[in-house]
Structure formats: structure tokens, C-alpha cells
N, C-alpha and C. Protein backbone atom coordinates (compact mmCIF):
# COMPACT_ATOMS: atom_id res chain seq x y z
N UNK A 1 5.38 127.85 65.19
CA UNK A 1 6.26 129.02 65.34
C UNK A 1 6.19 129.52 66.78
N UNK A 2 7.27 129.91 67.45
CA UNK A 2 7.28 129.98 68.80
C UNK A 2 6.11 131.39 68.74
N UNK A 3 6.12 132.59 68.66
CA UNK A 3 5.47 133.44 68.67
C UNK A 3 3.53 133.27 68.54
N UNK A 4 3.64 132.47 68.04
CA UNK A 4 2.20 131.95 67.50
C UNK A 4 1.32 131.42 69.00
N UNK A 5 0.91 132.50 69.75
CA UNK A 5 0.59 132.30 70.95
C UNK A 5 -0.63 132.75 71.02
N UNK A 6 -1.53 132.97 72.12
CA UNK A 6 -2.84 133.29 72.77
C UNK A 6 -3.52 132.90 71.51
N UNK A 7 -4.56 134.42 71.13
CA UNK A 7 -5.39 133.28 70.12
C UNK A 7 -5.00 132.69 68.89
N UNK A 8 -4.10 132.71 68.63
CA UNK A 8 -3.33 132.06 67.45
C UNK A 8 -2.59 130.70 67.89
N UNK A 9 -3.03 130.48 69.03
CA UNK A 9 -2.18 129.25 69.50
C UNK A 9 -2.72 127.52 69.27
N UNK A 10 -2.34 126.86 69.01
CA UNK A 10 -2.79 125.39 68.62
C UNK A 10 -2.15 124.63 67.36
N UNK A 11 -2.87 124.11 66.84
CA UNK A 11 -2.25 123.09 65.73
C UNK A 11 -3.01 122.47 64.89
N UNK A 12 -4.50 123.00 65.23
CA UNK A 12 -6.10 122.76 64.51
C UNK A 12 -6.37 123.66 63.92
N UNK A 13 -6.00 124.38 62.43
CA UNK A 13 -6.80 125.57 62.05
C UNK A 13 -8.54 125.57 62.62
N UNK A 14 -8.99 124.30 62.31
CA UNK A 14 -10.47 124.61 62.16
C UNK A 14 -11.05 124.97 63.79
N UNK A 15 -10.15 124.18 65.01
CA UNK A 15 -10.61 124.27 66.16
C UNK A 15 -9.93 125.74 66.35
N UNK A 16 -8.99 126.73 65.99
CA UNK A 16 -9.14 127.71 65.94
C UNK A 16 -10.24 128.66 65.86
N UNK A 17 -11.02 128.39 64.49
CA UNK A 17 -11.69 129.05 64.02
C UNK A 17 -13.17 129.30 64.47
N UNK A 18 -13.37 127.72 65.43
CA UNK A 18 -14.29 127.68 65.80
C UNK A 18 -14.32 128.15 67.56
N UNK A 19 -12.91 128.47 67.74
CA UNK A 19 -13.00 129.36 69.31
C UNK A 19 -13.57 130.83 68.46
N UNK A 20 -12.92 131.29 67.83
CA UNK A 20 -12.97 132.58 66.98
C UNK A 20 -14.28 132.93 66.89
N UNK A 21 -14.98 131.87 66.28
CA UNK A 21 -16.34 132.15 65.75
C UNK A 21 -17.02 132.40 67.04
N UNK A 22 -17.22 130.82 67.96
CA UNK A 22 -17.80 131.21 69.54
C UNK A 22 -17.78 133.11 69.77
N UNK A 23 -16.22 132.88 69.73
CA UNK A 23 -16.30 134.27 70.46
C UNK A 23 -17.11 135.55 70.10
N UNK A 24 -17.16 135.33 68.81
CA UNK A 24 -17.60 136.35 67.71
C UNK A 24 -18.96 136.56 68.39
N UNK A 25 -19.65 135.33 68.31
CA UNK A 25 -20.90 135.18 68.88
C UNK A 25 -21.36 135.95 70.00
N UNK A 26 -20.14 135.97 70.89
CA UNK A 26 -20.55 136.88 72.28
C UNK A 26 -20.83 138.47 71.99
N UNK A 27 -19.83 138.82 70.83
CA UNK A 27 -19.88 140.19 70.75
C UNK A 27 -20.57 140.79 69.05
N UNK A 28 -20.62 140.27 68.00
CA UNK A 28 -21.16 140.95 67.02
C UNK A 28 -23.00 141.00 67.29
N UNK A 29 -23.54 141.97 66.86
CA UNK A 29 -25.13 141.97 67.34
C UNK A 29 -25.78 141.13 66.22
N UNK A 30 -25.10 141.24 64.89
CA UNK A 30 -26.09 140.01 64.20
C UNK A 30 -25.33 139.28 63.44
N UNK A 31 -25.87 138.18 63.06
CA UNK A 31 -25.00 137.14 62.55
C UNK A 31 -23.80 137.03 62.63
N UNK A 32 -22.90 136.68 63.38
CA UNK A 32 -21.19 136.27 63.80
C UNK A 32 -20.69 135.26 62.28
N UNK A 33 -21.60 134.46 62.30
CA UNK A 33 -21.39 133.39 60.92
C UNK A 33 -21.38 133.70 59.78
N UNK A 34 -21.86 134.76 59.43
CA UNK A 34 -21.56 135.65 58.40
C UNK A 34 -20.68 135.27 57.70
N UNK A 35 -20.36 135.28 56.29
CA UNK A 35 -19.21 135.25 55.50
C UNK A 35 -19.42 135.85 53.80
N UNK A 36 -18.40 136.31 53.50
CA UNK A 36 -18.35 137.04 52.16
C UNK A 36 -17.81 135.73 51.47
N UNK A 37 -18.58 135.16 50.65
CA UNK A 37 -18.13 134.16 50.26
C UNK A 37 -17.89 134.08 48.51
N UNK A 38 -16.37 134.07 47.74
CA UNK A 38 -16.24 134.45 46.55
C UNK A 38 -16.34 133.13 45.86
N UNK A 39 -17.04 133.33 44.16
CA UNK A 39 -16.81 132.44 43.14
C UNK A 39 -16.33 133.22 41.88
N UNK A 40 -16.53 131.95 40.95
CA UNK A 40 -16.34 132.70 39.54
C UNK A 40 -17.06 132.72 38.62
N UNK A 41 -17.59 132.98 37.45
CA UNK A 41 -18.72 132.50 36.57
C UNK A 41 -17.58 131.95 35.26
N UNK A 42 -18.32 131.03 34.32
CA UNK A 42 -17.75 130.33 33.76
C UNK A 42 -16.38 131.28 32.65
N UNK A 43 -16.64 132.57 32.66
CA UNK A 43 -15.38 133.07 32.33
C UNK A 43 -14.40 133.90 32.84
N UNK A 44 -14.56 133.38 34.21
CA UNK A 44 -14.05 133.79 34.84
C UNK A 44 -13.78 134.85 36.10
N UNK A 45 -15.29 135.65 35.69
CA UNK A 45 -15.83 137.05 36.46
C UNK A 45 -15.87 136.45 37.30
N UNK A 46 -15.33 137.25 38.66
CA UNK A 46 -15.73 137.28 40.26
C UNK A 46 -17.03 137.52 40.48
N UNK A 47 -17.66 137.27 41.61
CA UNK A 47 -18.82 137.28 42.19
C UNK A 47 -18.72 137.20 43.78
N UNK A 48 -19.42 137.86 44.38
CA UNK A 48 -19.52 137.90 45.82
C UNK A 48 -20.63 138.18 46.72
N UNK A 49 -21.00 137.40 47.82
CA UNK A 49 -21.92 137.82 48.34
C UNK A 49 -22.35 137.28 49.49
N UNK A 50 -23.23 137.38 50.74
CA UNK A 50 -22.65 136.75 51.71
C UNK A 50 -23.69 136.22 51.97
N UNK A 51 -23.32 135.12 52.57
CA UNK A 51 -23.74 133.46 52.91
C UNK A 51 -23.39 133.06 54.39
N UNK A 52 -24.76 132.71 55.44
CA UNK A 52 -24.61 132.08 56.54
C UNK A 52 -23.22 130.72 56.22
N UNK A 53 -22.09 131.13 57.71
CA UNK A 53 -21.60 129.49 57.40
C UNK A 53 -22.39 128.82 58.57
N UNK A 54 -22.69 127.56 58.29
CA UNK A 54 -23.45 127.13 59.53
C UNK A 54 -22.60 125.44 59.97
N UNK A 55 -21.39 125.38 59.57
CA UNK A 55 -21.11 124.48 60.34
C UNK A 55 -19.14 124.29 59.92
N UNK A 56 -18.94 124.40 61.11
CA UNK A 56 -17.26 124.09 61.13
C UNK A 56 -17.16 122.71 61.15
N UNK A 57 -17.16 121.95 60.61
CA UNK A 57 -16.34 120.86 60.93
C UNK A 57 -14.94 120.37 61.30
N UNK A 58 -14.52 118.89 61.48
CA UNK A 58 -13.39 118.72 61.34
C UNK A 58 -12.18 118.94 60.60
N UNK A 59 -12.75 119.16 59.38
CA UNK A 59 -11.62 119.25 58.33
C UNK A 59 -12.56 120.43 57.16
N UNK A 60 -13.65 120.71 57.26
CA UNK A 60 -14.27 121.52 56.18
C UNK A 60 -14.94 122.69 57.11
N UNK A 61 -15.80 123.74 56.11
CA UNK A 61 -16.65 124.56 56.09
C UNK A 61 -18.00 124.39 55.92
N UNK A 62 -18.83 124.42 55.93
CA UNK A 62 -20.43 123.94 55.46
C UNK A 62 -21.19 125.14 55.24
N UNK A 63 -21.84 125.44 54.37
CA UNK A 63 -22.92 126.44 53.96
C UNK A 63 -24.06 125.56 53.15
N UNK A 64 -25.45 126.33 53.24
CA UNK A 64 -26.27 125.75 52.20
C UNK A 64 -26.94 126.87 51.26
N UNK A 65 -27.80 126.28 50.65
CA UNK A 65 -28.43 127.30 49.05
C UNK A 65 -29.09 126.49 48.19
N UNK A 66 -29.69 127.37 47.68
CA UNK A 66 -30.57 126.35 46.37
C UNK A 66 -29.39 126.65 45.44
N UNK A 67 -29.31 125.10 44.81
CA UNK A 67 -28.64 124.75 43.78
C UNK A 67 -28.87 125.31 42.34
N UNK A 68 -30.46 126.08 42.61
CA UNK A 68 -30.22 126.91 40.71
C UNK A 68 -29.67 128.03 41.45
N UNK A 69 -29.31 128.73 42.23
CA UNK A 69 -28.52 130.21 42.22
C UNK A 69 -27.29 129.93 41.62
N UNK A 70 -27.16 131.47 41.12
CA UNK A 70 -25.60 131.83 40.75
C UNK A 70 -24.67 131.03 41.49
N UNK A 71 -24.37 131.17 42.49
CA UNK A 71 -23.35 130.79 43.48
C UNK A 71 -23.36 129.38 43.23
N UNK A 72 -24.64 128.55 43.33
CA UNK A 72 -24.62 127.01 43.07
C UNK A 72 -24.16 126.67 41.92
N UNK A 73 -24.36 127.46 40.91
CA UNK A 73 -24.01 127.33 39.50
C UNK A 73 -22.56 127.68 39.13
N UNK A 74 -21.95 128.64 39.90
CA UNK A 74 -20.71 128.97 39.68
C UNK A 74 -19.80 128.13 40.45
N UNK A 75 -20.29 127.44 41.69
CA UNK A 75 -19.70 126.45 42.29
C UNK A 75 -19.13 125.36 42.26
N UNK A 76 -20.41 124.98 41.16
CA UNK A 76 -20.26 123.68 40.50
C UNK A 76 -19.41 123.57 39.17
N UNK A 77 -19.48 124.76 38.67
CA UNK A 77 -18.46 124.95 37.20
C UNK A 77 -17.29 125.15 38.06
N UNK A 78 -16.77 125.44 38.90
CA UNK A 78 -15.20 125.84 38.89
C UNK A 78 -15.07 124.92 40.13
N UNK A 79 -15.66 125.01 41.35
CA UNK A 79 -15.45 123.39 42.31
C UNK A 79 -14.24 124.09 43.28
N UNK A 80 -14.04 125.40 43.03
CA UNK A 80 -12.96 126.20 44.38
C UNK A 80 -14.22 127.20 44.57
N UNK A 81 -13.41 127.81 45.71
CA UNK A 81 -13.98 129.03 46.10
C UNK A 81 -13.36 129.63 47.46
N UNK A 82 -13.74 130.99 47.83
CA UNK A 82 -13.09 131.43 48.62
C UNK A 82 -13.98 132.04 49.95
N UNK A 83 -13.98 132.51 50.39
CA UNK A 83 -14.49 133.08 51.73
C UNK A 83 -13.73 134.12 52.87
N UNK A 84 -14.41 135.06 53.21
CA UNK A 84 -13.60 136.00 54.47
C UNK A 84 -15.24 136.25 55.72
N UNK A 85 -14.22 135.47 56.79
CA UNK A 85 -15.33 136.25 57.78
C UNK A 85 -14.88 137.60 58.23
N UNK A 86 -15.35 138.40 58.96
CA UNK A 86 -14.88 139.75 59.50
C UNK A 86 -15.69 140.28 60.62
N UNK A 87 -15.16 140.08 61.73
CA UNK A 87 -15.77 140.65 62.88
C UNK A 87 -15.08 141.91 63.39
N UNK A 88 -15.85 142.96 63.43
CA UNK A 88 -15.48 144.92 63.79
C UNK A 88 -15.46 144.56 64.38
N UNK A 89 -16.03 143.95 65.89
CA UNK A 89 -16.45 144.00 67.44
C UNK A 89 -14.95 143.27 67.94
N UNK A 90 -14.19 142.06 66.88
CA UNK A 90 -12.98 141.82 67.63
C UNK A 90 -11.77 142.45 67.12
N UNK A 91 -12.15 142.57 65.83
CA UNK A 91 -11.10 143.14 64.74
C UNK A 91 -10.01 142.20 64.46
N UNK A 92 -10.92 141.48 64.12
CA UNK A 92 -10.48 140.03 63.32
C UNK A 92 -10.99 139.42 62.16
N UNK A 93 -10.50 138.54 61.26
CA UNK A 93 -10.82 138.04 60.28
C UNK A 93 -10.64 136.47 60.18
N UNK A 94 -10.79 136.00 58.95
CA UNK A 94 -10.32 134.22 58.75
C UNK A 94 -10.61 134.33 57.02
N UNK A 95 -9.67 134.55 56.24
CA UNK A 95 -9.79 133.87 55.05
C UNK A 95 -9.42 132.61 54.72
N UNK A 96 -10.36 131.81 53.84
CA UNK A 96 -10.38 130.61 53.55
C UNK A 96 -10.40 130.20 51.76
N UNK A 97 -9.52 129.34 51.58
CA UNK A 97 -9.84 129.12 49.99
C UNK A 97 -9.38 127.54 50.00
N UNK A 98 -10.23 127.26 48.87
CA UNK A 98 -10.45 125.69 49.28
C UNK A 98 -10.98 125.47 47.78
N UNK A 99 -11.37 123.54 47.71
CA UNK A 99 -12.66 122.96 46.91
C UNK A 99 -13.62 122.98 47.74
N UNK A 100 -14.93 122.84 46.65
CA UNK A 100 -15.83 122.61 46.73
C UNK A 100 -16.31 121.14 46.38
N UNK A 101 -17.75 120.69 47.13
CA UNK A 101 -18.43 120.02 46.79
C UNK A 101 -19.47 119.89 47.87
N UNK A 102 -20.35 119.14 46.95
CA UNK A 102 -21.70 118.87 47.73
C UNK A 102 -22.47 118.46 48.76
N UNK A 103 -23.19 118.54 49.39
CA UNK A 103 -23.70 118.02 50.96
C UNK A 103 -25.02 117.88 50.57
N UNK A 104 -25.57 116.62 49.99
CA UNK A 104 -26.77 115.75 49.30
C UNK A 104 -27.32 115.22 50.14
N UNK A 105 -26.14 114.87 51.37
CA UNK A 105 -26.95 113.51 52.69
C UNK A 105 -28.25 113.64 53.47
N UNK A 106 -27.70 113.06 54.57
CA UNK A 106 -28.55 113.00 55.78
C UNK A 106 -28.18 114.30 56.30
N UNK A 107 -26.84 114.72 56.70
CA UNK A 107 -26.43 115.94 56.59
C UNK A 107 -27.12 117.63 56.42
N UNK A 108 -27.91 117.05 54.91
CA UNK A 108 -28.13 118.28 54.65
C UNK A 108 -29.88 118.02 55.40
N UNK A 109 -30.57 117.01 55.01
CA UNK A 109 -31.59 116.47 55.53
C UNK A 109 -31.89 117.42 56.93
N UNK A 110 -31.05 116.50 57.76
CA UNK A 110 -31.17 117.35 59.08
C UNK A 110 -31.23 118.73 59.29
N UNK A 111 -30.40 119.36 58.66
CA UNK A 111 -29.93 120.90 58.54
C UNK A 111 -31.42 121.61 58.84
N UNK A 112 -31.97 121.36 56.99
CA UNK A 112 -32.81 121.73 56.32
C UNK A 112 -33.99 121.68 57.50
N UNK A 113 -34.22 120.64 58.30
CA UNK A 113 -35.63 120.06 59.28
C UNK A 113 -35.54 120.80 60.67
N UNK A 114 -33.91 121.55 60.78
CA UNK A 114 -33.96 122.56 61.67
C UNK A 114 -34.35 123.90 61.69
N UNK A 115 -34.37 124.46 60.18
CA UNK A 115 -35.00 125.70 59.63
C UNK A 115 -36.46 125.84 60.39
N UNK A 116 -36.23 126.87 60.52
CA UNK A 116 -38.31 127.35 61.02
C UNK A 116 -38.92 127.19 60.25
N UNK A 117 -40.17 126.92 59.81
CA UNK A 117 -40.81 126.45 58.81
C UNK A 117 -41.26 127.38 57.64
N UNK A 118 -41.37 128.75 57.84
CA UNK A 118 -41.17 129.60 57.35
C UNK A 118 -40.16 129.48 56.30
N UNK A 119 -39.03 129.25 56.94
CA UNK A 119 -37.66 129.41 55.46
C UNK A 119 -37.75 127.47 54.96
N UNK A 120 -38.29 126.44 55.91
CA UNK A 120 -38.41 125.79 54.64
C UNK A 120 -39.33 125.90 53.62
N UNK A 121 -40.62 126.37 54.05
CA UNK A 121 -40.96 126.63 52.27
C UNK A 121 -40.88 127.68 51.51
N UNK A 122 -40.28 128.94 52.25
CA UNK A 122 -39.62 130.17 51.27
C UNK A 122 -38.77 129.16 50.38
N UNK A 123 -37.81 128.04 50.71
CA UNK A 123 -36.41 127.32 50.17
C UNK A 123 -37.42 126.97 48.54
N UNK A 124 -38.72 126.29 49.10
CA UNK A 124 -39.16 125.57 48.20
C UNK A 124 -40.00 126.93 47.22
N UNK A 125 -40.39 127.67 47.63
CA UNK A 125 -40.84 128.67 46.87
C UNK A 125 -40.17 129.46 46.04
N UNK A 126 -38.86 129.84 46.48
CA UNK A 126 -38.03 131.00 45.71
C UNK A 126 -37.03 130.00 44.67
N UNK A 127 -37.35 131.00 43.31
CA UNK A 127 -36.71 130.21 42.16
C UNK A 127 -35.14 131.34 42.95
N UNK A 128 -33.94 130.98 43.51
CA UNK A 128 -33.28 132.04 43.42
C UNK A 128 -32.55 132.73 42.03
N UNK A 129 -32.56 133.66 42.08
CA UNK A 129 -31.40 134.59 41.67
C UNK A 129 -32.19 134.80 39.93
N UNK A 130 -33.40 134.21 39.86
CA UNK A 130 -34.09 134.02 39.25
C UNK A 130 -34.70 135.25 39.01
N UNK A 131 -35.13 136.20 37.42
CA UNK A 131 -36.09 137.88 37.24
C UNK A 131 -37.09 137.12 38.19
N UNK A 132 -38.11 137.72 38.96
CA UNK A 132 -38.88 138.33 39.92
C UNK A 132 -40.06 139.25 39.20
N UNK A 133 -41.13 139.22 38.93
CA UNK A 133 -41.80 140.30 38.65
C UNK A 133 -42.54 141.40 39.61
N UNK A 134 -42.75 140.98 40.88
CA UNK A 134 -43.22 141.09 41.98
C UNK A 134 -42.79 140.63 43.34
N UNK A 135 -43.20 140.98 44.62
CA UNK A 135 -42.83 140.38 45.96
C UNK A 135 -44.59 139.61 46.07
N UNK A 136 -45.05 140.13 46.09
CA UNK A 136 -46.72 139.52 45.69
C UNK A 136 -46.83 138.00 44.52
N UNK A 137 -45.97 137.81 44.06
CA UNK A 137 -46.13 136.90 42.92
C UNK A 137 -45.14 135.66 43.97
N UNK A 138 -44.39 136.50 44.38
CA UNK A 138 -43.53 135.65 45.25
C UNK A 138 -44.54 134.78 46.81
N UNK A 139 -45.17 135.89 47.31
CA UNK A 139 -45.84 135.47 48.69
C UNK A 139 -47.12 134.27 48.17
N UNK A 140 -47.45 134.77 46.87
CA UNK A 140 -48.35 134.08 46.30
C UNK A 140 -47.94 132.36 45.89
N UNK A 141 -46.67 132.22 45.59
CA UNK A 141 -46.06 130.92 45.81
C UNK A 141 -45.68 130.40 47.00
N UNK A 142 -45.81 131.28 48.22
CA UNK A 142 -45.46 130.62 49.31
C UNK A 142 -46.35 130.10 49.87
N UNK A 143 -47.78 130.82 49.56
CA UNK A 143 -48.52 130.56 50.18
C UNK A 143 -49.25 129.31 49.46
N UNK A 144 -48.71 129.03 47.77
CA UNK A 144 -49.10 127.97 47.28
C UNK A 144 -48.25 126.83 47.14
N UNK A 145 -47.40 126.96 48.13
CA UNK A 145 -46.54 125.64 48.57
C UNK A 145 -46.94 125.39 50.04
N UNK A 146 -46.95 126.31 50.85
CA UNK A 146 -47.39 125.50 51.96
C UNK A 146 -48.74 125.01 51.90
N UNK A 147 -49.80 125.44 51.07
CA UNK A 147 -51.13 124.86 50.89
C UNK A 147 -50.35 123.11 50.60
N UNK A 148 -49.66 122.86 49.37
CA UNK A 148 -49.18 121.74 48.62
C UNK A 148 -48.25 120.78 49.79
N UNK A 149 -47.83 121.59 50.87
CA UNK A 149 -46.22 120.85 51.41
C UNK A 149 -46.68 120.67 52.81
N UNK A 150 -47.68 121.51 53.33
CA UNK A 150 -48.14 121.30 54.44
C UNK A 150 -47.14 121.68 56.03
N UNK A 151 -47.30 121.31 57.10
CA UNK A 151 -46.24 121.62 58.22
C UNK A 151 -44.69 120.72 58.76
N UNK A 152 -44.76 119.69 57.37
CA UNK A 152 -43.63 118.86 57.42
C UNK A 152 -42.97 118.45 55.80
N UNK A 153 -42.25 120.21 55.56
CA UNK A 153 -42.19 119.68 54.02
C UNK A 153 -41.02 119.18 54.34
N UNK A 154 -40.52 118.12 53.13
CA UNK A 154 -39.21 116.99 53.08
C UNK A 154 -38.15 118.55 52.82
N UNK A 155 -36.85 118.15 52.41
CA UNK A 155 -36.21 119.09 51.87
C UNK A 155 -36.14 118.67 50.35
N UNK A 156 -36.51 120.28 49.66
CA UNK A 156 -36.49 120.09 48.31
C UNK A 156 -34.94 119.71 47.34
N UNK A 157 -35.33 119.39 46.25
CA UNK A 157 -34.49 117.95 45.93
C UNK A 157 -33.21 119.38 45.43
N UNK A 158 -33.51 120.60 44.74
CA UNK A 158 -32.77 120.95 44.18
C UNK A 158 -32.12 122.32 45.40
N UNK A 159 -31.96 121.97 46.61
CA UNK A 159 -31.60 122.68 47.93
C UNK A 159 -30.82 121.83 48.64
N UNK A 160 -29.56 122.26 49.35
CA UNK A 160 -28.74 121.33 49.90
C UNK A 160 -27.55 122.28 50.17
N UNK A 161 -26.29 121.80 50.89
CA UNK A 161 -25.25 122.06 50.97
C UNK A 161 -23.78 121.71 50.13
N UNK A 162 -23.10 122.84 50.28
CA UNK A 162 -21.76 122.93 49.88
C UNK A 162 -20.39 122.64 51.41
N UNK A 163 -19.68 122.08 51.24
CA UNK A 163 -18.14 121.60 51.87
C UNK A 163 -17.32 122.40 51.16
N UNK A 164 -16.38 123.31 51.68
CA UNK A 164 -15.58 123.79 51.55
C UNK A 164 -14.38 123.19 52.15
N UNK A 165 -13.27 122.66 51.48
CA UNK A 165 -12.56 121.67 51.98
C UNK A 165 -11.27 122.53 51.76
N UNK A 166 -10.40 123.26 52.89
CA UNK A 166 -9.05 124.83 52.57
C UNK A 166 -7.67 123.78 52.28
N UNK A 167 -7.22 124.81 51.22
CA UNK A 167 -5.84 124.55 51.37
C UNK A 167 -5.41 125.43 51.92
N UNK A 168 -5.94 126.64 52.25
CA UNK A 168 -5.70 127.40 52.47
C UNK A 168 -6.40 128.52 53.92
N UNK A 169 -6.05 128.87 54.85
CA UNK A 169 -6.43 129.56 55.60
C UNK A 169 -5.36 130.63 56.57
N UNK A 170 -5.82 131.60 56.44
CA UNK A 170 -5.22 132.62 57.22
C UNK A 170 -5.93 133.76 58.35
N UNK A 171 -5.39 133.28 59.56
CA UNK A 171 -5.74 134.11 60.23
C UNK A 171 -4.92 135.74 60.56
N UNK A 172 -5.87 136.71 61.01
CA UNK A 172 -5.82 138.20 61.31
C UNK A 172 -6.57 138.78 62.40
N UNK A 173 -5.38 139.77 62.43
CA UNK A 173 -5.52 140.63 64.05
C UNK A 173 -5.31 141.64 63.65
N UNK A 174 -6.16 142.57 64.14
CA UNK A 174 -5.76 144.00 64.04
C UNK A 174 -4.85 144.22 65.33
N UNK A 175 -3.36 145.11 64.36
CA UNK A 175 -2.55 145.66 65.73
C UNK A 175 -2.28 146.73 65.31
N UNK A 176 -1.45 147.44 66.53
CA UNK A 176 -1.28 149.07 66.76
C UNK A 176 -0.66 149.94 65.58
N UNK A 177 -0.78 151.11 65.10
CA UNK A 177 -0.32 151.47 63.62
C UNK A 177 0.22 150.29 62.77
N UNK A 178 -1.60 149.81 62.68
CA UNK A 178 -1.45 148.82 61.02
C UNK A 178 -0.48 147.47 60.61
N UNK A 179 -0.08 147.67 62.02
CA UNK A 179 1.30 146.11 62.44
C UNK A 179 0.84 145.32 62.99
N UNK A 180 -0.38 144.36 61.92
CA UNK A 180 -1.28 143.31 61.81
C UNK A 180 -1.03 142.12 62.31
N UNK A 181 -1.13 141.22 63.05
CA UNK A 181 -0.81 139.70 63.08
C UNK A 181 -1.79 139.22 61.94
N UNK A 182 -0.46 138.25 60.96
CA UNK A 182 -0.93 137.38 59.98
C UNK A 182 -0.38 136.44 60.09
N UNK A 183 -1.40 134.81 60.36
CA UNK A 183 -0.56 133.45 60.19
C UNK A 183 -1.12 132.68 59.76
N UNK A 184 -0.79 132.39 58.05
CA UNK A 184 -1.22 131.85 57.21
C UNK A 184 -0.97 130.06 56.75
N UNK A 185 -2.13 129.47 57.40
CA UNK A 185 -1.84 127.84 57.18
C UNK A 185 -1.60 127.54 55.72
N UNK A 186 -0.98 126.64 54.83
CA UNK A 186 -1.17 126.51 53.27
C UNK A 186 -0.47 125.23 53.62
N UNK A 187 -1.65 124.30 52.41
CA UNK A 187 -1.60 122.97 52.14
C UNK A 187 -1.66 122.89 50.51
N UNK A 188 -0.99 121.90 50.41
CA UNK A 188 -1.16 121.02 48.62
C UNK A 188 -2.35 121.03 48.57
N UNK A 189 -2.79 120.15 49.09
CA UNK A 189 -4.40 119.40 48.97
C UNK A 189 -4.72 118.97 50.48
N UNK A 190 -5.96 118.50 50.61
CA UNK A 190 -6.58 117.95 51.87
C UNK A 190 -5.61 116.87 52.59
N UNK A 191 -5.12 115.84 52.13
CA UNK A 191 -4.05 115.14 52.60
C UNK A 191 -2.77 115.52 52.87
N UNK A 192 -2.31 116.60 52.69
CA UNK A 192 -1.17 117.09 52.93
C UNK A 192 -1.12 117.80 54.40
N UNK A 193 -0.02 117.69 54.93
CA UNK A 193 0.35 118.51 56.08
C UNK A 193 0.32 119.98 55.76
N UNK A 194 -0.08 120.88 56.92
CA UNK A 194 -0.24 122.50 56.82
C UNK A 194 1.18 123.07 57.30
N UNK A 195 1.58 124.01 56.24
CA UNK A 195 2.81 124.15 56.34
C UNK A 195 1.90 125.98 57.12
N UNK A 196 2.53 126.15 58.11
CA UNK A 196 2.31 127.34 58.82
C UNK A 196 3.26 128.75 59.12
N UNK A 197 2.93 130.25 58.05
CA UNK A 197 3.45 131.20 58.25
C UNK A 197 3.59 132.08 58.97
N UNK A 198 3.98 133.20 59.24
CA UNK A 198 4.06 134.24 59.53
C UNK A 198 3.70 135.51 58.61
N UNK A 199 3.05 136.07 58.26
CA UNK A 199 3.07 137.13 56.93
C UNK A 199 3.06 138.45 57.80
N UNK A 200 4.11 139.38 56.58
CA UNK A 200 3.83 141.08 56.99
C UNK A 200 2.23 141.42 56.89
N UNK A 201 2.27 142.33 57.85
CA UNK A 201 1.08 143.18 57.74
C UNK A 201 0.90 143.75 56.38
């Protein structure tokens, strides 16, 4: 669309997103990667809650989590999901809705071996989303996994990543009395060409 200029300009949603994010980086004070990331539970109830994204790719999203949480569990029953980043500091956004699926590889391997060692064996310690009776019952497993896992634990089997693969993405700008820039990419599926809008504020 001729109008579709400065930062809205290109023909890569994702290399968009990932100037966006950079930028974010310069100016939000904590986490820029941030994302409110939505599912459903098996009847349907919404759920929300926010989740490091830690990798743009070419064509996907990447986040990770232990696979017994809610989110892993609701992920895997419904296999979509949605996401909004939101940066105050630019007054911008990026919603995303897409499938899901898994990141089992080398991929997640690596990820996981970049964590400080600290959060890899919190990963291996915390049942998530799991009753809790204590924070003491909790430190008490951490401290009885790193006794067990030592200063090079593997990544645990039931921890890994999710691909978020969009049909959908729309970018946002805050403009002057509430007269928003919205330009919303929408695809069939992953193989399909991105048919690219314009939307009212």
C-alpha cells in the first residue's frame, strides 16, 4: 500500500517486527520481549499471561516453558494461540495469532544451555502451575536437584519450546486524537501469500 511507509515499511512482517523489537530494546527499562501471550483450556476459557519471546525467526515466533504448565497444556489441546507485545516507551504494539507447535530439537537444547544456571535447575525443580505448599519446600528442591544435576544439567525432558507459526499479524501506532495507524498482514495458512491492510483506528 503506497502509504505504508517509515516504520511500517517493507514486505517481511517478521523483519519488521524484529526492527520493532531492537528498538524496543533501546527504550523499555525491562524486558522489551515481553508478551501477553493468549490460550484456551479445553472448553474453551481464555487464559493469559506473559511469557519471554526469545526468538523471531524467519517465518515463526519462539517462546519456551515447562510442558506440564497450563499454557503447555492448553497449547497442546487447541495447537493456536495468540499474543500482543506492547511497548509505552514507543507506543506501539504487534498482535500475532497463529499455530502452534513444538521446539524438542537442538534448538531448544541450545536455548536451554544459555540460561544461567540458576534458571536451569529452577526449570528442573519447579513442578509449574502446580498447588505449592511453601517457597521453602520449593528452595528445598532446588537445592536437591542441583546436589543430583550438578553444574552441567542436560535440559529436562519435559521443558522445551513452542513455534508460533501467524496467519495473522498486525501492526500499531499510536496517533494524534486516537487516529491510530493499523496494518494488518492476514494469511490462509503458512504457505499462502500475506494479503496486507489498512484498518480504522
Amino acid at each position: 500500500m503506497s502509504d505504508r511507509t517509515g516504520i511500517f515499511e517493507g514486505d517481511d512482517p517478521f523483519a519488521i517486527a524484529r526492527s520493532w523489537l531492537a528498538e524496543a530494546e533501546q527504550t523499555e527499562p525491562n524486558d522489551a520481549n515481553a508478551i501477553a501471550l493468549a490460550t484456551v483450556d479445553e472448553t474453551g476459557l481464555p487464559n493469559s499471561r506473559m511469557v519471554l519471546l526469545k526468538e523471531i525467526e524467519d517465518a515463526a515466533f519462539v517462546f519456551y516453558t515447562n510442558y506440564g504448565s497450563a499454557k503447555a497444556q492448553e497449547l497442546d489441546h487447541a495447537g493456536k494461540a495468540a499474543f500482543v507485545m506492547h511497548w509505552k516507551s514507543l507506543r506501539r504494539q504487534i498482535r500475532v495469532r497463529g499455530t502452534i507447535t513444538r521446539e524438542e530439537g537442538p534448538q531448544a537444547d541450545e536455548y536451554y544451555r544459555s540460561r544461567s544456571l540458576k534458571s536451569r535447575l529452577g526449570a528442573w525443580a519447579s513442578k509449574q502451575s502446580q498447588p505449592l505448599d511453601s517457597r521453602g519446600t520449593l528452595m528445598a528442591e532446588v537445592a536437591k536437584v542441583t546436589a543430583m544435576k550438578g553444574p552441567n544439567p542436560e535440559r529436562p525432558p519435559f521443558w522445551g519450546g513452542y513455534r508460533l507459526v501467524p496467519v495473522e499479524i498486525e501492526f500499531w501506532a499510536d496517533g494524534a486524537f486516537r487516529l491510530h495507524d493499523r496494518f494488518r498482514w492476514r494469511r490462509d495458512d503458512a504457505s499462502a501469500a500475506w494479503q496486507i491492510n489498512r484498518l480504522n483506528p
